[in-house]
N, C-alpha and C. Protein backbone atom coordinates (compact mmCIF):
# COMPACT_ATOMS: atom_id res chain seq x y z
N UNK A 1 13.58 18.62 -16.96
CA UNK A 1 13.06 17.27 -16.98
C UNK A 1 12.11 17.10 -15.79
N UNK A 2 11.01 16.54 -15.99
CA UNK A 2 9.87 16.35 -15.04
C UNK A 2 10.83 15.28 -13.71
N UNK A 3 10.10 15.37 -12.44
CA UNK A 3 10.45 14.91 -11.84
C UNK A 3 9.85 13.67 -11.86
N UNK A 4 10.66 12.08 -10.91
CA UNK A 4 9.78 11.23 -11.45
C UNK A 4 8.58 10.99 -10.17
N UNK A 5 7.64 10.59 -10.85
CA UNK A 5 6.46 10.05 -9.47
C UNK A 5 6.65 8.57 -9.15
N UNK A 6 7.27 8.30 -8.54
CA UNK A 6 7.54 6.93 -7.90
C UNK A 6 5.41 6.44 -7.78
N UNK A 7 4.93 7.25 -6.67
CA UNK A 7 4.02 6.82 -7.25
C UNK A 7 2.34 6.75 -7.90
N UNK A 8 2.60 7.51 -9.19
CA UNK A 8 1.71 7.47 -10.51
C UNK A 8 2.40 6.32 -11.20
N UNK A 9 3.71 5.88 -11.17
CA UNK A 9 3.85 4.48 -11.75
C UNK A 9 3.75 3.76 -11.46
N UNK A 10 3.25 3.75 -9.99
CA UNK A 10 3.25 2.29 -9.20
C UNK A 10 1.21 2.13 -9.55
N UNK A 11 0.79 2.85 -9.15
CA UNK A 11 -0.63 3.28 -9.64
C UNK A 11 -1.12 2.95 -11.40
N UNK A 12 -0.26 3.69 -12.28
CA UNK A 12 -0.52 3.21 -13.84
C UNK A 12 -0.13 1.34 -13.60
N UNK A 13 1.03 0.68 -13.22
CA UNK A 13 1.21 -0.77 -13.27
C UNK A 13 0.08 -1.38 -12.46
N UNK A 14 -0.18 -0.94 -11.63
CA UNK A 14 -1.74 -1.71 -11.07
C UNK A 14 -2.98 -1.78 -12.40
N UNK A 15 -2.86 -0.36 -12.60
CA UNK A 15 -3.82 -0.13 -13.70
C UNK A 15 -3.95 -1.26 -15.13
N UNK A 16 -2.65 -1.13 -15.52
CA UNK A 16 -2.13 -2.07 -16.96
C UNK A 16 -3.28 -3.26 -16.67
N UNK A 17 -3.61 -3.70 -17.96
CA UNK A 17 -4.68 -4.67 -18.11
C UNK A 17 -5.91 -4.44 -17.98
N UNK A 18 -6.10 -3.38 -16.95
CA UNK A 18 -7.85 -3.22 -16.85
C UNK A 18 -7.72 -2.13 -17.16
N UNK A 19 -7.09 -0.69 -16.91
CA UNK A 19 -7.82 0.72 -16.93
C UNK A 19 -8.09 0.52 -18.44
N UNK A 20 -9.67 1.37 -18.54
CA UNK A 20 -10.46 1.56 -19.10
C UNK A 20 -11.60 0.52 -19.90
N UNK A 21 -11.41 -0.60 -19.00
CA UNK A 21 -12.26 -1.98 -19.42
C UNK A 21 -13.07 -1.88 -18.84
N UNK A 22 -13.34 -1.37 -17.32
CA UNK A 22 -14.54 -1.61 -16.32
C UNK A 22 -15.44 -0.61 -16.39
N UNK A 23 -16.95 -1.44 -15.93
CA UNK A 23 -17.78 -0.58 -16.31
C UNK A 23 -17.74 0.26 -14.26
N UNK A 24 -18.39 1.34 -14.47
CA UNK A 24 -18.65 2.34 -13.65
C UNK A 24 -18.89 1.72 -12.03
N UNK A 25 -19.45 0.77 -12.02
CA UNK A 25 -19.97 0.33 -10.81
C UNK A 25 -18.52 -0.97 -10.66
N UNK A 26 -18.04 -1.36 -11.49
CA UNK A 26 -16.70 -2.18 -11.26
C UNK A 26 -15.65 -1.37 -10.85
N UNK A 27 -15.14 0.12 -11.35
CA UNK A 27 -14.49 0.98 -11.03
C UNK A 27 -14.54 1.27 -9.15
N UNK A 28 -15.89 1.68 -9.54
CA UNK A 28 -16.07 2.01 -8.01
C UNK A 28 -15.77 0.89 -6.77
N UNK A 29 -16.01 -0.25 -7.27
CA UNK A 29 -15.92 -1.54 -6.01
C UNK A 29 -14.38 -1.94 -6.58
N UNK A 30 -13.73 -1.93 -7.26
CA UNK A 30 -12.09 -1.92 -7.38
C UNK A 30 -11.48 -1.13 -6.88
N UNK A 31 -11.78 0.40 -6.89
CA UNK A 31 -11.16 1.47 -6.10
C UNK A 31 -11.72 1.37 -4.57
N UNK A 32 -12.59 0.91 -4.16
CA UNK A 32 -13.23 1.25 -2.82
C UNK A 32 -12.31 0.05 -1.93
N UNK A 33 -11.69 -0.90 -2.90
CA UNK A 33 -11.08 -1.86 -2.02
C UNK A 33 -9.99 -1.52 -1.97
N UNK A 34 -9.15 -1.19 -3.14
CA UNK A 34 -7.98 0.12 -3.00
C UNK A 34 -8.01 0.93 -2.01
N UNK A 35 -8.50 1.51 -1.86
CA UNK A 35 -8.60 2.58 -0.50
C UNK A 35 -8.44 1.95 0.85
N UNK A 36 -9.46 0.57 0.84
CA UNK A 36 -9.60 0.08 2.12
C UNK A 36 -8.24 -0.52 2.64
N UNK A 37 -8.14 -1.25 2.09
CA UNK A 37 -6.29 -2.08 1.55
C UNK A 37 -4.95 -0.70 2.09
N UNK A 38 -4.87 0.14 1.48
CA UNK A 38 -4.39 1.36 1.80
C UNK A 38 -4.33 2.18 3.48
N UNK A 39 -6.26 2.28 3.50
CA UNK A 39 -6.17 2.67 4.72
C UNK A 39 -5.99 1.24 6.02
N UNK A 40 -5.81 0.28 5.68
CA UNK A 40 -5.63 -0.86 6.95
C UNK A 40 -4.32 -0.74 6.57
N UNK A 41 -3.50 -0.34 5.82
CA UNK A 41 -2.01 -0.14 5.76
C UNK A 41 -1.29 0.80 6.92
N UNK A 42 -2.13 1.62 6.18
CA UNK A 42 -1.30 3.16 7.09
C UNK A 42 -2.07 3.22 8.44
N UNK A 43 -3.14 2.96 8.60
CA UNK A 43 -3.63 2.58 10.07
C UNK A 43 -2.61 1.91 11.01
N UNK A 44 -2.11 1.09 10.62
CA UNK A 44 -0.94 0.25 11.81
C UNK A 44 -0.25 1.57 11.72
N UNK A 45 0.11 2.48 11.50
CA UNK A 45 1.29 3.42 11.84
C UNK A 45 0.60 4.70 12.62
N UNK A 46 -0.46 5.13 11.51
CA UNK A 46 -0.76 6.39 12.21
C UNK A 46 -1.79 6.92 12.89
N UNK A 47 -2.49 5.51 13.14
CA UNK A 47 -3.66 5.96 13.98
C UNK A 47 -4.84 6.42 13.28
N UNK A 48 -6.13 6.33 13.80
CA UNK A 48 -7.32 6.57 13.64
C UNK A 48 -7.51 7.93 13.09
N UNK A 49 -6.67 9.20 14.23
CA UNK A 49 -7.14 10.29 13.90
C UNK A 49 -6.77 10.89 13.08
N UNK A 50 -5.51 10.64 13.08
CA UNK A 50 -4.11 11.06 11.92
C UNK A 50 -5.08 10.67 10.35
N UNK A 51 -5.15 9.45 10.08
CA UNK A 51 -5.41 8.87 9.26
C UNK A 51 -6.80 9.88 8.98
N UNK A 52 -7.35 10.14 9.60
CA UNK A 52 -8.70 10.89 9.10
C UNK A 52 -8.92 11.89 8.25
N UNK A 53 -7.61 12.36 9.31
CA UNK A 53 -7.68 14.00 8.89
C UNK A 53 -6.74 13.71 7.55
N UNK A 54 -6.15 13.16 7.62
CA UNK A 54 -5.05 13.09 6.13
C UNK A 54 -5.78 12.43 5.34
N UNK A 55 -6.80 11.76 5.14
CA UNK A 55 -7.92 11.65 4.21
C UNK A 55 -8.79 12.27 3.54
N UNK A 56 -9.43 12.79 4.73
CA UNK A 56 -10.53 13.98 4.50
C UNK A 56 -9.68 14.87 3.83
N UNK A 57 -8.85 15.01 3.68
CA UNK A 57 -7.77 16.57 3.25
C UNK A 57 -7.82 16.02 1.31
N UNK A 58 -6.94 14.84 1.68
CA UNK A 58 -6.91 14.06 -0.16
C UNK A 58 -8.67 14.35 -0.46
N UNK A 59 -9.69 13.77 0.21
CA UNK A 59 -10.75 13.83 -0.70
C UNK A 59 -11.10 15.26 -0.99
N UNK A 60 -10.80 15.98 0.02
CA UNK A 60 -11.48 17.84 -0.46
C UNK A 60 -10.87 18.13 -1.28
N UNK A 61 -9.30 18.08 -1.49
CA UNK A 61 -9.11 18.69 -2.76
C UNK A 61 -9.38 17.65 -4.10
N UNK A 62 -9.46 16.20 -4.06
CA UNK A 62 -10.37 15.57 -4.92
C UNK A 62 -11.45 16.18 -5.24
N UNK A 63 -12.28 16.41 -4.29
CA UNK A 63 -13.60 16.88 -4.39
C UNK A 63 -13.84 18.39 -5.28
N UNK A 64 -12.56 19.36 -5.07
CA UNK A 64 -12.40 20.87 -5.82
C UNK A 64 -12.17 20.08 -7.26
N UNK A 65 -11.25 19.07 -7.50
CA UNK A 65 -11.37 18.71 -8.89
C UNK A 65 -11.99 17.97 -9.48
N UNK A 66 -12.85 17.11 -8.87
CA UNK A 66 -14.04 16.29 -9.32
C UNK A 66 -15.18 16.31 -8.18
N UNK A 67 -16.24 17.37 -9.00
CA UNK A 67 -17.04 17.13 -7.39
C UNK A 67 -17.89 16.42 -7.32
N UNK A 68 -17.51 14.96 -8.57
CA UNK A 68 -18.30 13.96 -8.24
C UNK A 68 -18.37 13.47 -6.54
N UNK A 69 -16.74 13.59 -6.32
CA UNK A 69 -16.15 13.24 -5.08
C UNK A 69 -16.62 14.04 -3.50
N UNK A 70 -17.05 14.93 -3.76
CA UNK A 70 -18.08 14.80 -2.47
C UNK A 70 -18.81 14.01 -2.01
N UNK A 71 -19.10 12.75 -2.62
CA UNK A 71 -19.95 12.08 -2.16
C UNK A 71 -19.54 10.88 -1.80
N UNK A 72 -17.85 10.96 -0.92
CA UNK A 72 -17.55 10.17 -0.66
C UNK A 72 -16.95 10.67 0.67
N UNK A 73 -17.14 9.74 1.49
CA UNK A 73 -17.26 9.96 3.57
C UNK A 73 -15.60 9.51 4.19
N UNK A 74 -15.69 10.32 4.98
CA UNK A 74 -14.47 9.26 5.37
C UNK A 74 -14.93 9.09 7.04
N UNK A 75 -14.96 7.87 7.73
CA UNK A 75 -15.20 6.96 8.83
C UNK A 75 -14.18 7.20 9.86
N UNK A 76 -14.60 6.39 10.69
CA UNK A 76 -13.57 5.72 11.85
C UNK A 76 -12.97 4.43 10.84
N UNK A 77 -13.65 3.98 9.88
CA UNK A 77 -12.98 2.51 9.63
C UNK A 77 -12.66 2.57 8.06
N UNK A 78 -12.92 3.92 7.39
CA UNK A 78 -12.05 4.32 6.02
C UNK A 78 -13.03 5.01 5.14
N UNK A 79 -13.25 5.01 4.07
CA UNK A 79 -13.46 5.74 3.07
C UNK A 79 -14.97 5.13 2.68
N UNK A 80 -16.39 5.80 2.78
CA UNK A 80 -17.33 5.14 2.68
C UNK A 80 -17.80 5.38 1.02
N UNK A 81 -18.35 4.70 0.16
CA UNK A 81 -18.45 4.93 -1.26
C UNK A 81 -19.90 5.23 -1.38
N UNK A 82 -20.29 4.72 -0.18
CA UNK A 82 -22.36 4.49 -0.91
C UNK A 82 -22.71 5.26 -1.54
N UNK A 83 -22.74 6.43 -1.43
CA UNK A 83 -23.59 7.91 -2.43
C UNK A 83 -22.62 7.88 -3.61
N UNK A 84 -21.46 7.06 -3.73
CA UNK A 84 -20.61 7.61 -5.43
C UNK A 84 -21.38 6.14 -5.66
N UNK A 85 -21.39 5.04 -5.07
CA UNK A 85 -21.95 3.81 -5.59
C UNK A 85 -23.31 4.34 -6.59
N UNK A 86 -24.24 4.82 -5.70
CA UNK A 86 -25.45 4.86 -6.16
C UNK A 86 -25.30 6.09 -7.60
N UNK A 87 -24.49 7.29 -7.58
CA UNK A 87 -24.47 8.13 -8.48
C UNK A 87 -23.54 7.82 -9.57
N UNK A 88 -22.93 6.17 -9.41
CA UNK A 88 -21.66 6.15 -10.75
C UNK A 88 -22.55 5.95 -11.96
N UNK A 89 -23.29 5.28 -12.02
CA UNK A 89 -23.89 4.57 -13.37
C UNK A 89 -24.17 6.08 -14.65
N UNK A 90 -24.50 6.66 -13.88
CA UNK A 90 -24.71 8.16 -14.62
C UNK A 90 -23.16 9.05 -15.07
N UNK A 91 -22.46 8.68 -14.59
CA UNK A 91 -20.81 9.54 -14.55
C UNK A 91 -20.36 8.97 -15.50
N UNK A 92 -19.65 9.81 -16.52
CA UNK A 92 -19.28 8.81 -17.80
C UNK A 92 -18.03 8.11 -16.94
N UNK A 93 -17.58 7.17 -17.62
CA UNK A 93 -16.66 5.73 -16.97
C UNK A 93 -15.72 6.48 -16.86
N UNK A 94 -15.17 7.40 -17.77
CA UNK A 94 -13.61 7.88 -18.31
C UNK A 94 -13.24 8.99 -16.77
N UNK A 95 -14.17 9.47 -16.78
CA UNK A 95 -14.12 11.15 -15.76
C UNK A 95 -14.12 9.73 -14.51
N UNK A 96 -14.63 9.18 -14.23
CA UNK A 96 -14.85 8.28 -12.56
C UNK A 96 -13.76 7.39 -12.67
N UNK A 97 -12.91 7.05 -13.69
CA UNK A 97 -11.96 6.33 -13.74
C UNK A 97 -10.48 7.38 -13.24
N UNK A 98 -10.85 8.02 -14.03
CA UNK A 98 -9.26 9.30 -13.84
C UNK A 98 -9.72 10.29 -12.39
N UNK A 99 -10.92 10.16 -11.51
CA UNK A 99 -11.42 10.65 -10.65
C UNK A 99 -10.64 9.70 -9.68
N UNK A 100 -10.68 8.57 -9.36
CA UNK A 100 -10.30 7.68 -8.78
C UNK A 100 -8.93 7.34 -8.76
N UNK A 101 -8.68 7.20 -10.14
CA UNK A 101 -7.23 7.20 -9.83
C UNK A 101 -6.60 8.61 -9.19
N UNK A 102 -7.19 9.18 -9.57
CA UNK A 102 -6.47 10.60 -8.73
C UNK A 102 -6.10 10.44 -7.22
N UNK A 103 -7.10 10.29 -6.59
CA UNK A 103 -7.54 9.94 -5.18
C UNK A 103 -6.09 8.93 -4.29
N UNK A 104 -6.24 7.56 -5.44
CA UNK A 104 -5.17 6.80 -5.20
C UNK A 104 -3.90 7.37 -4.66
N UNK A 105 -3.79 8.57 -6.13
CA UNK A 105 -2.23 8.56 -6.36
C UNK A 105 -1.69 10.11 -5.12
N UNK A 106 -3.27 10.78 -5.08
CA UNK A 106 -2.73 12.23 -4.22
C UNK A 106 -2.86 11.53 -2.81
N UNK A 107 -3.45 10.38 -2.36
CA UNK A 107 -3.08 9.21 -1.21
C UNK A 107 -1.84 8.77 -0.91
N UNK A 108 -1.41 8.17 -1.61
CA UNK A 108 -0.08 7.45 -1.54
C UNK A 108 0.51 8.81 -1.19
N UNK A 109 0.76 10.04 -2.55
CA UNK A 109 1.78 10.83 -2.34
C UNK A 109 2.30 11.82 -0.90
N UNK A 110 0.43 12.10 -0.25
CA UNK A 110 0.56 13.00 0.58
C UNK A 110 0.96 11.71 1.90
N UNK A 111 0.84 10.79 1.90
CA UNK A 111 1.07 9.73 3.22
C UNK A 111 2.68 9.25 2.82
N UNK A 112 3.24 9.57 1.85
CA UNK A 112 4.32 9.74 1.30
C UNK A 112 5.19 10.60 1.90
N UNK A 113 4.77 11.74 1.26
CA UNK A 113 5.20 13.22 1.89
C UNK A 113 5.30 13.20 3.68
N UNK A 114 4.33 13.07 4.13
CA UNK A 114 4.55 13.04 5.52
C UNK A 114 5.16 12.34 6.43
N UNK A 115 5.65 10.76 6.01
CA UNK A 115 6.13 9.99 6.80
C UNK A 115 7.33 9.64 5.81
N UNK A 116 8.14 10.91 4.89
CA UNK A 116 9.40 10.38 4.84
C UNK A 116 9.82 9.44 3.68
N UNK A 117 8.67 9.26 2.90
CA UNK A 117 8.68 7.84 2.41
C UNK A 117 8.40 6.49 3.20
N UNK A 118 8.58 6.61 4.26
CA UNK A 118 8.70 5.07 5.10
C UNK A 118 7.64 4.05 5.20
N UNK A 119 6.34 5.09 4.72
CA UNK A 119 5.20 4.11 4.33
C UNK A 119 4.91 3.86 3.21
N UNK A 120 5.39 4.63 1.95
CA UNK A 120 6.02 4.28 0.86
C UNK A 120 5.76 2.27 -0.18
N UNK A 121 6.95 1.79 0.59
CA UNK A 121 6.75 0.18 -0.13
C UNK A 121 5.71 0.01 0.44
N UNK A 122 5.58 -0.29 2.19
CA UNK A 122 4.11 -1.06 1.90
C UNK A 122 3.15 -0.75 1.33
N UNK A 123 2.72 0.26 1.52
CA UNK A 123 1.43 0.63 0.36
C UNK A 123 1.96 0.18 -0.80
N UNK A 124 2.66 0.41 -1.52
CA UNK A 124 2.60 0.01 -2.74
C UNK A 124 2.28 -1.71 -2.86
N UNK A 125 3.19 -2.72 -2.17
CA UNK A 125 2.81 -3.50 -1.97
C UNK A 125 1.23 -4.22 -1.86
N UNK A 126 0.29 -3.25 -0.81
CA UNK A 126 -0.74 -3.21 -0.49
C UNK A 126 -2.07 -3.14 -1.83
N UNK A 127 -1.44 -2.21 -1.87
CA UNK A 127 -2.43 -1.71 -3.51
C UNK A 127 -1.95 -2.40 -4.76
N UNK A 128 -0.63 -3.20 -5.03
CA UNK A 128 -0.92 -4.70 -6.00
C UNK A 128 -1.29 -5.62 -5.50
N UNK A 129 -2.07 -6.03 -4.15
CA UNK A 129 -2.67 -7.26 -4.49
C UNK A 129 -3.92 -6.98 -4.86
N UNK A 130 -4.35 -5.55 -4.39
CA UNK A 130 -5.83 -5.70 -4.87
C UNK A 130 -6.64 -5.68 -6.23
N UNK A 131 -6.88 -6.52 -7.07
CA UNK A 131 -6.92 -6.82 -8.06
C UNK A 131 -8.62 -7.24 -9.00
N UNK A 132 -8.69 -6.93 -9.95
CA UNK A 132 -10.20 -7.45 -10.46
C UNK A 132 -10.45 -8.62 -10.42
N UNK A 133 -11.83 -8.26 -9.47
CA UNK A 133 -12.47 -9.65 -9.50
C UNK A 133 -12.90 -10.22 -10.59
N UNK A 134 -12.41 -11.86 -11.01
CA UNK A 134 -12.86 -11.98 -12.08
C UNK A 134 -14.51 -12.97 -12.07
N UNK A 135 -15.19 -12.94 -12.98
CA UNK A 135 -16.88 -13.28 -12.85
C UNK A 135 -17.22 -14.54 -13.73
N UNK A 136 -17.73 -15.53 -12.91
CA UNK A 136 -18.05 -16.62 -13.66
C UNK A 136 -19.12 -16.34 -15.08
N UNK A 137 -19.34 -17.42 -15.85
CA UNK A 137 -20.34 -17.30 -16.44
C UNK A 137 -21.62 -16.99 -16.47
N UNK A 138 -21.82 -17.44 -14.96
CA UNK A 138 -23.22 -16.94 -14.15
C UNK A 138 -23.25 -15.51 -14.08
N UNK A 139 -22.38 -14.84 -14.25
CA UNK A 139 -22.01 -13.39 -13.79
C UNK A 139 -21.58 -13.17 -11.93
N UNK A 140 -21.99 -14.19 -11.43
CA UNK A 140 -20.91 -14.33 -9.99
C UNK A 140 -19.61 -14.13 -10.03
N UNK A 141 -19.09 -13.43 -8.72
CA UNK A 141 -18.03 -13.53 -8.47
C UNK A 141 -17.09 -14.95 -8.55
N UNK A 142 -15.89 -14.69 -9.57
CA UNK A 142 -15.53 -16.38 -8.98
C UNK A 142 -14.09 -16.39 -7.77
């Protein structure tokens, strides 16, 4: 029997309702706030440098399985998107959707793995509030 992923289900229930509704450039600014949300999480615990290097690590091997994902930075202040911003519109939705969620879920797991679980709930916590923006009629944010 498979083991269970505490969290790819916490990740699919965020998902419920939108995955596979948003277009490419919505993906990308939903996940980029995911990340950010995430990394101001685990920042109160582990620091700037910690946090870097345990980033940069999730995106390289992201990057061996989607190398859309090279073209995403990691900072002093988190995960920069601009070069996947500008290259999503071309990426079919499906591959940048399951690209992303990947990212999420090998995030959580490896900041998981290392601290024990203990950073565990809050992130999860963290990553359901962040949620689709929904757009007036104008097409503005409302």
């Amino acid at each position: 029997m498979p083991e269970r992923n505490v969290h790819s289900e916490t990740v699919k229930a965020w998902r419920d309702g939108w995955a596979g509704n948003l277009s490419q450039h919505e993906l990308v600014e939903l996940y980029e706030r995911a990340l950010d949300a995430l990394w101001r999480r685990a920042h109160l615990s582990l620091g700037e440098v910690s946090l870097m290097a345990i980033v940069d690590r999730v995106l390289h091997d992201g990057a061996e399985r989607f190398p859309h994902l090279s073209a995403l930075k990691v900072e002093t202040s988190g995960v920069r998107f601009g070069e996947l911003r500008q290259g999503a519109p071309v990426l079919d939705r499906a591959l940048l959707e399951d690209s992303l969620t990947f990212l999420v879920v090998e995030l959580l797991r490896v900041l998981g793995a290392l601290t024990g679980e203990i950073l565990t709930p809050g992130l999860h916590v963290e990553l359901r509030k962040v949620r689709v923006q929904q757009t007036d009629e104008k097409g503005g944010k409302a």
